[in-house]
PDB file of N, CA and C in Angstrom:
ATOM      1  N   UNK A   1     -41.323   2.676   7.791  1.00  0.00           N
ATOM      2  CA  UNK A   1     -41.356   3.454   6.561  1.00  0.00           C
ATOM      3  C   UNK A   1     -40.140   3.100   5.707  1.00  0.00           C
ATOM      4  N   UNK A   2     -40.359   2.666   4.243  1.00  0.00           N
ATOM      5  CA  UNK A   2     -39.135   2.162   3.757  1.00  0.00           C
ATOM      6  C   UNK A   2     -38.360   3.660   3.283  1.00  0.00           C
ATOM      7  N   UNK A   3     -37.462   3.570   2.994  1.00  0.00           N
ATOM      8  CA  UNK A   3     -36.355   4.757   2.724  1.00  0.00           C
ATOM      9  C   UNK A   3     -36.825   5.296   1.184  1.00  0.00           C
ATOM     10  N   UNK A   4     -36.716   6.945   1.371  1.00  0.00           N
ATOM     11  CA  UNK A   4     -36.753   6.957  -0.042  1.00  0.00           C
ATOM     12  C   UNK A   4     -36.018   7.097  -1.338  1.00  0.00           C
ATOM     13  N   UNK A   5     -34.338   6.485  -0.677  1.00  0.00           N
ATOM     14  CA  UNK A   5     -33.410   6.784  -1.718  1.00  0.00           C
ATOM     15  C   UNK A   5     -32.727   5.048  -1.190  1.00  0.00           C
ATOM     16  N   UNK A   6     -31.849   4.759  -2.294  1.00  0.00           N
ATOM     17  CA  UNK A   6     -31.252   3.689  -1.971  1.00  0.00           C
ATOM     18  C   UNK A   6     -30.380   3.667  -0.767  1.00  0.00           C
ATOM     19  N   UNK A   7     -30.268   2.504  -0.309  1.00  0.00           N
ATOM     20  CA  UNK A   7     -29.506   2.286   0.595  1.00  0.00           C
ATOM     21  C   UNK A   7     -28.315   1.263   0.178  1.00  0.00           C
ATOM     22  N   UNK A   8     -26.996   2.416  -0.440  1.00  0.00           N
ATOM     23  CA  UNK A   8     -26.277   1.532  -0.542  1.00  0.00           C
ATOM     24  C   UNK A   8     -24.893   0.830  -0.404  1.00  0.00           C
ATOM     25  N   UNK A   9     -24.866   1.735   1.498  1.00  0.00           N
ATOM     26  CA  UNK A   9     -23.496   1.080   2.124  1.00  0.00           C
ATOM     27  C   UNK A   9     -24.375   0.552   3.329  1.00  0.00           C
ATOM     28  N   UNK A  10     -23.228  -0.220   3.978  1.00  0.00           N
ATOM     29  CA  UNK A  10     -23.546  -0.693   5.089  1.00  0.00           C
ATOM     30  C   UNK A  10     -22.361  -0.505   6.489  1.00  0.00           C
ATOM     31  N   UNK A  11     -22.542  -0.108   7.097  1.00  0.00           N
ATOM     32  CA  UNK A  11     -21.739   0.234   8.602  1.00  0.00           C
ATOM     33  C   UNK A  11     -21.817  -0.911   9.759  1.00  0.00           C
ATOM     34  N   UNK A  12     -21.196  -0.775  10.410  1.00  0.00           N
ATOM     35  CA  UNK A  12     -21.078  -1.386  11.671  1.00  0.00           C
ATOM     36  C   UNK A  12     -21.411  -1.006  12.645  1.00  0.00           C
ATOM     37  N   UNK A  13     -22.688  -0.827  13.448  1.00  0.00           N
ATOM     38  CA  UNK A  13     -23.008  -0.432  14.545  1.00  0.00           C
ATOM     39  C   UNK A  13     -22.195  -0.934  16.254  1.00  0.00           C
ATOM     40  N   UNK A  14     -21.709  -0.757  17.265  1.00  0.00           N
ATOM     41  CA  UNK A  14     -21.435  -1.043  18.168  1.00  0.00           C
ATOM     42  C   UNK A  14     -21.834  -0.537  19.581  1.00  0.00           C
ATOM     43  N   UNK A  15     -23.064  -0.987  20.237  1.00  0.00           N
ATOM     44  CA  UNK A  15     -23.789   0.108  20.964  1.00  0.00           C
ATOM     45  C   UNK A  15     -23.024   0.118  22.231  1.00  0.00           C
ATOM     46  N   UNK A  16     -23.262   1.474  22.964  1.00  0.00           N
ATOM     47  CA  UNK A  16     -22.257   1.471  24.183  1.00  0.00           C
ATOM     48  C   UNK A  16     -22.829   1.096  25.480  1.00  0.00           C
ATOM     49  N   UNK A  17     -22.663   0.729  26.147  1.00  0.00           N
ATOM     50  CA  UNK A  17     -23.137   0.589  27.483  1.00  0.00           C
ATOM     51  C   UNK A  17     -22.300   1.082  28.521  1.00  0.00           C
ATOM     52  N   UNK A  18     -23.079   2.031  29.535  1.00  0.00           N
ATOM     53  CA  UNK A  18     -22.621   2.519  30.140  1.00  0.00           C
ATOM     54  C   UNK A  18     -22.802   2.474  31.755  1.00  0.00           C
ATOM     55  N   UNK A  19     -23.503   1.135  31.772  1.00  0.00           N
ATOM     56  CA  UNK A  19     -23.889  -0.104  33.029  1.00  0.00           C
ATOM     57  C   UNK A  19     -23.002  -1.001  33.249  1.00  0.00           C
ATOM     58  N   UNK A  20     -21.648  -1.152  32.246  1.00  0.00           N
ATOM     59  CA  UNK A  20     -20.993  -2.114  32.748  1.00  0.00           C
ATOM     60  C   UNK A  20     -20.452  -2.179  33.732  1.00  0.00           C
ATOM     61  N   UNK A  21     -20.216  -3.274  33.923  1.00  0.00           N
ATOM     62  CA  UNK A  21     -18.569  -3.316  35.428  1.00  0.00           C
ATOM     63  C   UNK A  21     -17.786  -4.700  35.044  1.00  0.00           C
ATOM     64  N   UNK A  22     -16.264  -4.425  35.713  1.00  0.00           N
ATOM     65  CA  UNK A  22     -15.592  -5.372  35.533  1.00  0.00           C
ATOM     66  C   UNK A  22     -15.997  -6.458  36.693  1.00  0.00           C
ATOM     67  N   UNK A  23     -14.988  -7.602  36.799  1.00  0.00           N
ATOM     68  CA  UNK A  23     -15.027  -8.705  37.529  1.00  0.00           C
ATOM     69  C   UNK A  23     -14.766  -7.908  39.088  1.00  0.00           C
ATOM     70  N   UNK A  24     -14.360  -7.138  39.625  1.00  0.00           N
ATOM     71  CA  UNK A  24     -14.861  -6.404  41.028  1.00  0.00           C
ATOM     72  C   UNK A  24     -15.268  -5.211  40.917  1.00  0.00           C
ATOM     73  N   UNK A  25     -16.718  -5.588  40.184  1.00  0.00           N
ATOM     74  CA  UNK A  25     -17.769  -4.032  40.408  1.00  0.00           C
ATOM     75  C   UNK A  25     -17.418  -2.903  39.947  1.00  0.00           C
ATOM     76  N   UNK A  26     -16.180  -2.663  39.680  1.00  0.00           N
ATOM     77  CA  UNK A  26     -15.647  -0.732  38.969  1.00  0.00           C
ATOM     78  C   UNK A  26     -16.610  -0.857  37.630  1.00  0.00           C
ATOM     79  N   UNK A  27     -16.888   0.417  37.573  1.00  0.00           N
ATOM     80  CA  UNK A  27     -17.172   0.435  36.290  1.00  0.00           C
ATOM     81  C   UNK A  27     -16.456   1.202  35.418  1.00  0.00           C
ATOM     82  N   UNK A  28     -16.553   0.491  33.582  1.00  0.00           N
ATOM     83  CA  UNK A  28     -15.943   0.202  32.978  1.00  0.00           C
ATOM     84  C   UNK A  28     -17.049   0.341  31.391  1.00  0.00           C
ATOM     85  N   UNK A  29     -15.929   1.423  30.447  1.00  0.00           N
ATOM     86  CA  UNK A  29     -16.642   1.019  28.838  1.00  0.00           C
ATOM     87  C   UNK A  29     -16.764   0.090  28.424  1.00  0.00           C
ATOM     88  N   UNK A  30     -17.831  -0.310  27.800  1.00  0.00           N
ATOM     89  CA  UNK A  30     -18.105  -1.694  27.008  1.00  0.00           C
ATOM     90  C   UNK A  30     -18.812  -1.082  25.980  1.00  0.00           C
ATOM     91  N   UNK A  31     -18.178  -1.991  24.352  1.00  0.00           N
ATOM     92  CA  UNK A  31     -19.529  -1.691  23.741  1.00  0.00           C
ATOM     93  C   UNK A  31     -20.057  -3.456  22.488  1.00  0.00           C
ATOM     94  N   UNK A  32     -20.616  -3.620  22.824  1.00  0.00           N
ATOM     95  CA  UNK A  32     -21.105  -4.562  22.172  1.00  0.00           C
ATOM     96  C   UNK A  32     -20.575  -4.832  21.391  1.00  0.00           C
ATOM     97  N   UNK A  33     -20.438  -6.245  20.253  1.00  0.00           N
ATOM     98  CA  UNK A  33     -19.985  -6.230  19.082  1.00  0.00           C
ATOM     99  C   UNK A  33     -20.697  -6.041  18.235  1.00  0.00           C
ATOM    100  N   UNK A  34     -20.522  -5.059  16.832  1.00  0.00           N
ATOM    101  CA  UNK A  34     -20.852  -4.868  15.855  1.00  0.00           C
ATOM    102  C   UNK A  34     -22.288  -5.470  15.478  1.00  0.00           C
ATOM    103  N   UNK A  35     -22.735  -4.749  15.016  1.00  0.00           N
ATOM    104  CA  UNK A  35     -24.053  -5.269  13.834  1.00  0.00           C
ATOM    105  C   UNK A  35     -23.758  -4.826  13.006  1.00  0.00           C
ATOM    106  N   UNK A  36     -23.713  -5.401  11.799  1.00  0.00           N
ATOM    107  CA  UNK A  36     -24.727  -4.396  10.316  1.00  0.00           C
ATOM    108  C   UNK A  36     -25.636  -3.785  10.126  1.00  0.00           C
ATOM    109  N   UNK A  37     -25.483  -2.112   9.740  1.00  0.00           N
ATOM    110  CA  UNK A  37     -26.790  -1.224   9.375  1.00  0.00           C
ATOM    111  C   UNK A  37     -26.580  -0.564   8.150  1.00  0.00           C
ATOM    112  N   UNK A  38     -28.143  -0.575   7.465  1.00  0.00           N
ATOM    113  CA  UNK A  38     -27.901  -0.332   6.292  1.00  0.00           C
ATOM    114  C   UNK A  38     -27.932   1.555   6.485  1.00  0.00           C
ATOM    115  N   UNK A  39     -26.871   2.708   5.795  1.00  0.00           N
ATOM    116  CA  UNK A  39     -27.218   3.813   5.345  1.00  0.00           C
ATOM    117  C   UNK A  39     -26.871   3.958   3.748  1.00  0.00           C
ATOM    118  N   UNK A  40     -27.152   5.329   3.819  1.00  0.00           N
ATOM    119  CA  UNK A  40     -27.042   6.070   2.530  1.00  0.00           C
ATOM    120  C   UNK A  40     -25.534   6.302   2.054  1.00  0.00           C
ATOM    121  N   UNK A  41     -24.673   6.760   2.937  1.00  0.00           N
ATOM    122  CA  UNK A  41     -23.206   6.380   2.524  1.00  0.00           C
ATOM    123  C   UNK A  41     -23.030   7.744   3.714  1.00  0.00           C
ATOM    124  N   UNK A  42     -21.862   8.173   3.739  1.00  0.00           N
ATOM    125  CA  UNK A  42     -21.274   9.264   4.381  1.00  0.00           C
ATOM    126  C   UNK A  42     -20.096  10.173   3.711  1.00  0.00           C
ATOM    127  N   UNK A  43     -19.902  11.492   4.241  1.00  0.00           N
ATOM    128  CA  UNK A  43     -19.349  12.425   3.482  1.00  0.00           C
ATOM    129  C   UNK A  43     -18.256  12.258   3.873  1.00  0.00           C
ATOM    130  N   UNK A  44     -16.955  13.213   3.024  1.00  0.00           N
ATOM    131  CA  UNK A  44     -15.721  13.325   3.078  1.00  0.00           C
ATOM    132  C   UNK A  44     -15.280  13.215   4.140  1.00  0.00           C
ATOM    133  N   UNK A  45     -14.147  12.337   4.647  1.00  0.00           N
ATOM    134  CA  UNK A  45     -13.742  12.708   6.481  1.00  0.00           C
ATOM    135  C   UNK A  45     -12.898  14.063   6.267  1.00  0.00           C
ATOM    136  N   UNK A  46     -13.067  15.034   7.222  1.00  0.00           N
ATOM    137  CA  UNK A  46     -12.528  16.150   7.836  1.00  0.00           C
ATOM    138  C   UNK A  46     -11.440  16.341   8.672  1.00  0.00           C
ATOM    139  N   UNK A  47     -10.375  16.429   8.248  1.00  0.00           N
ATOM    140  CA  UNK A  47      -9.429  16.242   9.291  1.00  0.00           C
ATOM    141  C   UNK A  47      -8.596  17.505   9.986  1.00  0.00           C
ATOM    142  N   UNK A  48      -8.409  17.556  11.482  1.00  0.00           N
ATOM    143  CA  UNK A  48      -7.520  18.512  11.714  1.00  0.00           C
ATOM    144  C   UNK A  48      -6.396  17.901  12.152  1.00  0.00           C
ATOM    145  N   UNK A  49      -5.196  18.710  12.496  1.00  0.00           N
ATOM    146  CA  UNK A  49      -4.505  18.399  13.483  1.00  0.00           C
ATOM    147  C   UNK A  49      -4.090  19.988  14.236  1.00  0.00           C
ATOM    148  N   UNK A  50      -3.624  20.623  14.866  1.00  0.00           N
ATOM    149  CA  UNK A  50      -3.003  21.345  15.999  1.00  0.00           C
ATOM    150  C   UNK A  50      -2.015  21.674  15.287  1.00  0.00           C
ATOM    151  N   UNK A  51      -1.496  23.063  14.860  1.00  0.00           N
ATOM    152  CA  UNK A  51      -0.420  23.478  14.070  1.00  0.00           C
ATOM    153  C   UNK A  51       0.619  24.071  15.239  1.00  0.00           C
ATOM    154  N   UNK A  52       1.088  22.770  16.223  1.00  0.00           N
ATOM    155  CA  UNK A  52       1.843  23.227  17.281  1.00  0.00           C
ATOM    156  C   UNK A  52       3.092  22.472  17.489  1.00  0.00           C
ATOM    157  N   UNK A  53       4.531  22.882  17.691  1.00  0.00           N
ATOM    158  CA  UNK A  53       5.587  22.135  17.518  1.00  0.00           C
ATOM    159  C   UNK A  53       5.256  20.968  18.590  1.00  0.00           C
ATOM    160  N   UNK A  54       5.326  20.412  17.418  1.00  0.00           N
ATOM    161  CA  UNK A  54       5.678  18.546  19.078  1.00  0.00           C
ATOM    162  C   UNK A  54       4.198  18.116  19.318  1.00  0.00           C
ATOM    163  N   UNK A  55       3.038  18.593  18.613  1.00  0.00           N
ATOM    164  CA  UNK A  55       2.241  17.977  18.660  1.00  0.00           C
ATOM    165  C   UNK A  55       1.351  16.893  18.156  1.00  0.00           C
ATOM    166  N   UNK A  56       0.884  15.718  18.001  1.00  0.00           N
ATOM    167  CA  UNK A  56       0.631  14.460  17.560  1.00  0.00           C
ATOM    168  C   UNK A  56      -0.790  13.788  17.316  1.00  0.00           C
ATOM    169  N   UNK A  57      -1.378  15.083  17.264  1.00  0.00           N
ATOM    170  CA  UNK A  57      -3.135  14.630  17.834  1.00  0.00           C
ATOM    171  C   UNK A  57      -3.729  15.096  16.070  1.00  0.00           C
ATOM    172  N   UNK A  58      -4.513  14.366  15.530  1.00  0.00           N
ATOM    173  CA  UNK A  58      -5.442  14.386  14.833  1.00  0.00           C
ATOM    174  C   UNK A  58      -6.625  14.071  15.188  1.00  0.00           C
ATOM    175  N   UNK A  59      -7.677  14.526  14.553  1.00  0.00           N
ATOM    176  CA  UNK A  59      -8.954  15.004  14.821  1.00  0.00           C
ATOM    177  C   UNK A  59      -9.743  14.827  13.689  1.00  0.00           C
ATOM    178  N   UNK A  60     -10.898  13.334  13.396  1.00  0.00           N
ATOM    179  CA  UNK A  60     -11.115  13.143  11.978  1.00  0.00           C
ATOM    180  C   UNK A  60     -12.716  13.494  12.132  1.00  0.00           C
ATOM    181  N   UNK A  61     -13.407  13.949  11.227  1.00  0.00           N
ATOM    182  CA  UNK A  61     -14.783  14.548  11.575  1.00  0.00           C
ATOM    183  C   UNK A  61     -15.160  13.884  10.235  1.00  0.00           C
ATOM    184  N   UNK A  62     -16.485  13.139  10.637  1.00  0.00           N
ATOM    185  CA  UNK A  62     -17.269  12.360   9.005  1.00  0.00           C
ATOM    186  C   UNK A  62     -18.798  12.699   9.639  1.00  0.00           C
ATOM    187  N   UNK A  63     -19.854  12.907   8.822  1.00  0.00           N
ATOM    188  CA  UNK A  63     -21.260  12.940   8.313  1.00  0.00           C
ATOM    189  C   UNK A  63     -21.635  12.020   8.118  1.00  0.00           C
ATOM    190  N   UNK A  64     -22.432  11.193   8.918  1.00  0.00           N
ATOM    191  CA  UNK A  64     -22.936   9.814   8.261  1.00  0.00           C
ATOM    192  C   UNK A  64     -24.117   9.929   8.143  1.00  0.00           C
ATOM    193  N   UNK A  65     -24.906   9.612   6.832  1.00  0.00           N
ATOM    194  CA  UNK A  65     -26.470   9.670   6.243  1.00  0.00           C
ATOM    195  C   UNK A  65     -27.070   8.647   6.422  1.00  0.00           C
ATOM    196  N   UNK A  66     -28.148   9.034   7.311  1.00  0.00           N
ATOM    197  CA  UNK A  66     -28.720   7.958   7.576  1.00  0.00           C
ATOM    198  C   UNK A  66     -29.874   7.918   7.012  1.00  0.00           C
ATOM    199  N   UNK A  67     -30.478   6.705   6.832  1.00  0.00           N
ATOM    200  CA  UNK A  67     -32.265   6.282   6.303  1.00  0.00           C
ATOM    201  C   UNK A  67     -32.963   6.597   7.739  1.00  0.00           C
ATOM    202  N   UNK A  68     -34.233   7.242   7.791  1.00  0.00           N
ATOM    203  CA  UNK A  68     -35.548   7.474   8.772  1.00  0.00           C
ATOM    204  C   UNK A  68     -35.802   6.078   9.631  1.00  0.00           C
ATOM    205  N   UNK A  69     -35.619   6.327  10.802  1.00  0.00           N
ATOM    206  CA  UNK A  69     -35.959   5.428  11.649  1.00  0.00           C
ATOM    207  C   UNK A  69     -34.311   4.917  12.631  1.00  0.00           C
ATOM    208  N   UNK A  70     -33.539   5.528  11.726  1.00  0.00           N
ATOM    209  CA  UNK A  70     -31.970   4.892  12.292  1.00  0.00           C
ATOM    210  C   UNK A  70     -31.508   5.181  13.666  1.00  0.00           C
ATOM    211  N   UNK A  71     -31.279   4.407  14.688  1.00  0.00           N
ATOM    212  CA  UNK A  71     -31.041   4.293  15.637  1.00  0.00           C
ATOM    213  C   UNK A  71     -30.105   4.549  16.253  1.00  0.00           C
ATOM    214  N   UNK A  72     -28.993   5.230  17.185  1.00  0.00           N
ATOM    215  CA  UNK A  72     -28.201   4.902  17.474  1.00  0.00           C
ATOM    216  C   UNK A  72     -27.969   6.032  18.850  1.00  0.00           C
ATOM    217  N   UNK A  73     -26.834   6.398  19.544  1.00  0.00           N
ATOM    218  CA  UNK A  73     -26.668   6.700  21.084  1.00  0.00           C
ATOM    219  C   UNK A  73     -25.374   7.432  20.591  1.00  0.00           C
ATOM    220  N   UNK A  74     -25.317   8.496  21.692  1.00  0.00           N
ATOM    221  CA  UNK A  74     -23.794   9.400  21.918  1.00  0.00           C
ATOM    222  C   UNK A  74     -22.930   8.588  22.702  1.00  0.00           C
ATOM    223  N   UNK A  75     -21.802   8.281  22.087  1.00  0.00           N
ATOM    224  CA  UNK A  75     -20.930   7.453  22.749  1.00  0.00           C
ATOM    225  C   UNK A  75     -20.540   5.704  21.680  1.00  0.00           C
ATOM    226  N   UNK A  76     -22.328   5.401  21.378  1.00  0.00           N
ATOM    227  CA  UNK A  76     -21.553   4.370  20.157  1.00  0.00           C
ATOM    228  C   UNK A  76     -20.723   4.387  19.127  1.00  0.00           C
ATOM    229  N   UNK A  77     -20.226   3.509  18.986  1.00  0.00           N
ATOM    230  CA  UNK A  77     -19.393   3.513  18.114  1.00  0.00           C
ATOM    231  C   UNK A  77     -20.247   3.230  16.382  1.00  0.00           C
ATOM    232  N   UNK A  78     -19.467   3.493  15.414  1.00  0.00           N
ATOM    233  CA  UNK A  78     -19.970   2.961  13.889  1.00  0.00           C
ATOM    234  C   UNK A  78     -18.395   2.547  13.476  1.00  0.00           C
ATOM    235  N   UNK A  79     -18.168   1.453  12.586  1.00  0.00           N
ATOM    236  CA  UNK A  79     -17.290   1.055  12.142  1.00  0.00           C
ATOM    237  C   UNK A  79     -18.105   1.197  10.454  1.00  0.00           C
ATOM    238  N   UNK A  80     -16.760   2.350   9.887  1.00  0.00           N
ATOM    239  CA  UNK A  80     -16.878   2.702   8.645  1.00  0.00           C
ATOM    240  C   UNK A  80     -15.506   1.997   7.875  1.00  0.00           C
ATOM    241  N   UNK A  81     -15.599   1.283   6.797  1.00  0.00           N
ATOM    242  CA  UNK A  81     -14.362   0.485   6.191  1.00  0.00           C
ATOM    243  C   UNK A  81     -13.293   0.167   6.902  1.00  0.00           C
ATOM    244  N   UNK A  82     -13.962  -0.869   8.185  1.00  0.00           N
ATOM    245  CA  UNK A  82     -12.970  -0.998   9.096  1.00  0.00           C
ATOM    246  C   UNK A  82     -12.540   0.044   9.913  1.00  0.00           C
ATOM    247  N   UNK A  83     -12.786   1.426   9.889  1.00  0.00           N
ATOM    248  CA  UNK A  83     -12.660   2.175  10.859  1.00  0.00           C
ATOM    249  C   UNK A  83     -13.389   2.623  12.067  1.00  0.00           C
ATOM    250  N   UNK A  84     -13.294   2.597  13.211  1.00  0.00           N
ATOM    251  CA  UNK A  84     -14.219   2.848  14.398  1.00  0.00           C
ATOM    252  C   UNK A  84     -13.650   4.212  14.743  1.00  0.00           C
ATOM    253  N   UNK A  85     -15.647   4.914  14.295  1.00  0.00           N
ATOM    254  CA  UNK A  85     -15.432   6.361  14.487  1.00  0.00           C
ATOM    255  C   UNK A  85     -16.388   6.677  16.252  1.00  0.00           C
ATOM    256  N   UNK A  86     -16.647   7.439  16.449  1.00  0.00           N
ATOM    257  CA  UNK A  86     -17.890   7.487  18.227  1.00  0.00           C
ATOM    258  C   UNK A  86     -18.364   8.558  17.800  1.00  0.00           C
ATOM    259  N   UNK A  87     -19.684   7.955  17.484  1.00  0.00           N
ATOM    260  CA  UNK A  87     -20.810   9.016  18.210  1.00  0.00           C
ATOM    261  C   UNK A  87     -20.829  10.098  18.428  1.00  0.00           C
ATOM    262  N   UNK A  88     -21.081  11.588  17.949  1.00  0.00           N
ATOM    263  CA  UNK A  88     -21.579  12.458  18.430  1.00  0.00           C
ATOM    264  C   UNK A  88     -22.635  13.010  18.437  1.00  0.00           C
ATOM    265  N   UNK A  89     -23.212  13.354  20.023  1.00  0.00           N
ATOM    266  CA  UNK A  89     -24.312  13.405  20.095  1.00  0.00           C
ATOM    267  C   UNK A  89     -25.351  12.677  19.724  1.00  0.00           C
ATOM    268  N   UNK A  90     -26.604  13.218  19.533  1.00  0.00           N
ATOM    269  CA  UNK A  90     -27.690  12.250  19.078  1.00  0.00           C
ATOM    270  C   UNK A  90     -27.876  12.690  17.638  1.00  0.00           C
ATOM    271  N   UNK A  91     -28.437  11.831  16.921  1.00  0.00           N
ATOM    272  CA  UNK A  91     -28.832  11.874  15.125  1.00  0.00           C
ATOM    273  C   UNK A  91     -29.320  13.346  15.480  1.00  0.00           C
ATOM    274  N   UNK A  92     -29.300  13.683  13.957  1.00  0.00           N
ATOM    275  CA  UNK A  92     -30.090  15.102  13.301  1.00  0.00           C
ATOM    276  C   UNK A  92     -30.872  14.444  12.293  1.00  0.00           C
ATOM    277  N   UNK A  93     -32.175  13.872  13.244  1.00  0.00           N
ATOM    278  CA  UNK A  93     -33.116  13.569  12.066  1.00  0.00           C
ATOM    279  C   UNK A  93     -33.917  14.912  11.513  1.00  0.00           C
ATOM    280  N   UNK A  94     -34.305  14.624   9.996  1.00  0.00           N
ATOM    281  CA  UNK A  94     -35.382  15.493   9.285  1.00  0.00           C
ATOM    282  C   UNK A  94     -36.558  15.117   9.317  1.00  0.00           C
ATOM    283  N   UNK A  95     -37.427  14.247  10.506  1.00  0.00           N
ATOM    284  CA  UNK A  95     -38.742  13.886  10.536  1.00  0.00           C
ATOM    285  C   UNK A  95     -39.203  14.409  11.076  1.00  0.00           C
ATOM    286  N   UNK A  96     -39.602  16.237  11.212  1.00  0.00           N
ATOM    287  CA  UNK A  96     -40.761  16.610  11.327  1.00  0.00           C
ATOM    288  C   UNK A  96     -40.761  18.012  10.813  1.00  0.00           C
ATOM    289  N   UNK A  97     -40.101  17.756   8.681  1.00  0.00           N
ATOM    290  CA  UNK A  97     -40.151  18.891   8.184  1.00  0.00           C
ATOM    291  C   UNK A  97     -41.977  19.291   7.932  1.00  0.00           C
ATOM    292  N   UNK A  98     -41.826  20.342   6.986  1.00  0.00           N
ATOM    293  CA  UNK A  98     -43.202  20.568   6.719  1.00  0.00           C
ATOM    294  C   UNK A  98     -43.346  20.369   5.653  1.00  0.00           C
ATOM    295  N   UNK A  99     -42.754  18.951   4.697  1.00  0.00           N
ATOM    296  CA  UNK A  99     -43.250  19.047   3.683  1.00  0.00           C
ATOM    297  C   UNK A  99     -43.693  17.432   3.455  1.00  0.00           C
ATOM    298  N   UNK A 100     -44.245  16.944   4.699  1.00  0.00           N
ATOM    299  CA  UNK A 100     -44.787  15.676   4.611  1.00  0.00           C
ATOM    300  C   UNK A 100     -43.750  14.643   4.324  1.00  0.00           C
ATOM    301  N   UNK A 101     -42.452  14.826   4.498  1.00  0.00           N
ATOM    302  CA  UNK A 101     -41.612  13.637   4.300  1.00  0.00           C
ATOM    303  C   UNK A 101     -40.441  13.392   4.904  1.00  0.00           C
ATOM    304  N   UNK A 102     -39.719  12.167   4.941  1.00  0.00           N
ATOM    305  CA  UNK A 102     -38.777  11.826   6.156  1.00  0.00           C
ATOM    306  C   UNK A 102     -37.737  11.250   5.122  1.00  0.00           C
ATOM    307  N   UNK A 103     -36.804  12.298   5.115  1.00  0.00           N
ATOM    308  CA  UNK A 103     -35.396  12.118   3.958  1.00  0.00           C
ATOM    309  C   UNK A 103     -34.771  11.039   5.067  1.00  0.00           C
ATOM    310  N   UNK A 104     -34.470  10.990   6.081  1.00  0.00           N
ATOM    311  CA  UNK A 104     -33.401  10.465   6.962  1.00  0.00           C
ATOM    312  C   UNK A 104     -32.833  11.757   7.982  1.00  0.00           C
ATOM    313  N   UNK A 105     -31.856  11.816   8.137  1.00  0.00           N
ATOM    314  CA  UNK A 105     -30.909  12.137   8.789  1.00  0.00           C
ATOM    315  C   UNK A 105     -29.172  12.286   8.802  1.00  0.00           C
ATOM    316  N   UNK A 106     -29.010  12.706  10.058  1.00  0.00           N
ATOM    317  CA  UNK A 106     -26.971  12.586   9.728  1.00  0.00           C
ATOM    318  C   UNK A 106     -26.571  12.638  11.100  1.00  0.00           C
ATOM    319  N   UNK A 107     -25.877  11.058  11.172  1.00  0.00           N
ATOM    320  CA  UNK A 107     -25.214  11.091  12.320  1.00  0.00           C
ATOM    321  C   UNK A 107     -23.538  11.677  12.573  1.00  0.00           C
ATOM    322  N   UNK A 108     -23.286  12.431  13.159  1.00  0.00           N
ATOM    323  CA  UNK A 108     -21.810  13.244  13.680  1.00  0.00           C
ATOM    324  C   UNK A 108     -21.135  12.244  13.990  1.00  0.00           C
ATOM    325  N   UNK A 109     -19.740  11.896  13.441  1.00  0.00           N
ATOM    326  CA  UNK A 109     -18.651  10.751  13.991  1.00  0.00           C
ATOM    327  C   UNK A 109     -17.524  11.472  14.126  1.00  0.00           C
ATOM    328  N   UNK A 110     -16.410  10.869  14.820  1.00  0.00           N
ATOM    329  CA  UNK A 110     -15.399  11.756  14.871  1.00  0.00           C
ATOM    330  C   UNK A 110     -14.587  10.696  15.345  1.00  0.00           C
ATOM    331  N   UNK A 111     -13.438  10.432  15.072  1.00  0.00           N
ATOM    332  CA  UNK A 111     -11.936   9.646  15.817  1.00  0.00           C
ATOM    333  C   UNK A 111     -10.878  10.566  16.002  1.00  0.00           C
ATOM    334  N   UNK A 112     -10.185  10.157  16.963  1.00  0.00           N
ATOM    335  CA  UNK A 112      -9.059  11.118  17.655  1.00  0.00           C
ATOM    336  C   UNK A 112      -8.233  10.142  17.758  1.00  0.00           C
ATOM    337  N   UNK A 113      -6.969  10.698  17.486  1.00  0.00           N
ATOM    338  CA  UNK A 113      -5.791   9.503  17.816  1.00  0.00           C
ATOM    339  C   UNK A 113      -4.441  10.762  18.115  1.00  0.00           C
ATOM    340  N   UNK A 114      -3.647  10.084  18.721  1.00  0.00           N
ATOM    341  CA  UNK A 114      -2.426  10.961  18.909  1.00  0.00           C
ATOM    342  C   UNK A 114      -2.479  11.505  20.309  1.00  0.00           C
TER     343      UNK A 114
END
């Protein structure tokens, strides 16, 4: 089904696998390198941090809009303008409103550093 609004950013997909292992069997994160996917763009990043002396942790929360049919896993990564955000959870698609049509969706990203 083609999209019914433009599509006019593009992201970096990086899917995760969670079958890997290193060179003696442990297992170990891996996630593929990057593809290109086309979405709709994504909303403001959200940021917290911890209003606690001596603490160093930020907490960035973005909305990514996706076109109907968009693929992706809890745990992959998306690289947004060079930034690698992960996965949360699975998409919130809108394909099975009641008004006969499939806007897309919004995938949950989030990066933590600190």
């Amino acid at each position: 089904m083609m999209a019914e609004f433009p599509l006019l950013f593009s992201v970096g997909h990086r899917r995760y696998d969670s079958t890997a292992t290193d060179a003696h069997g442990n297992d170990i994160d891996f996630w593929f390198p990057e593809v290109p996917k086309p979405v709709y763009g994504w909303g403001a990043p959200q940021s917290d941090e911890p209003k606690l002396a001596g603490h160093d942790r930020e907490v960035v929360e973005v909305e990514l809009l996706v076109p109907p049919g968009f693929e992706c896993s809890h745990r992959d990564l998306m690289v947004l303008d060079g930034v690698e955000f992960e996965v949360i959870g699975d998409p919130e698609m809108f394909d099975h409103s009641p008004f006969g049509w499939n806007p897309g969706g919004v995938v949950n990203l989030r990066k933590v550093s600190g």
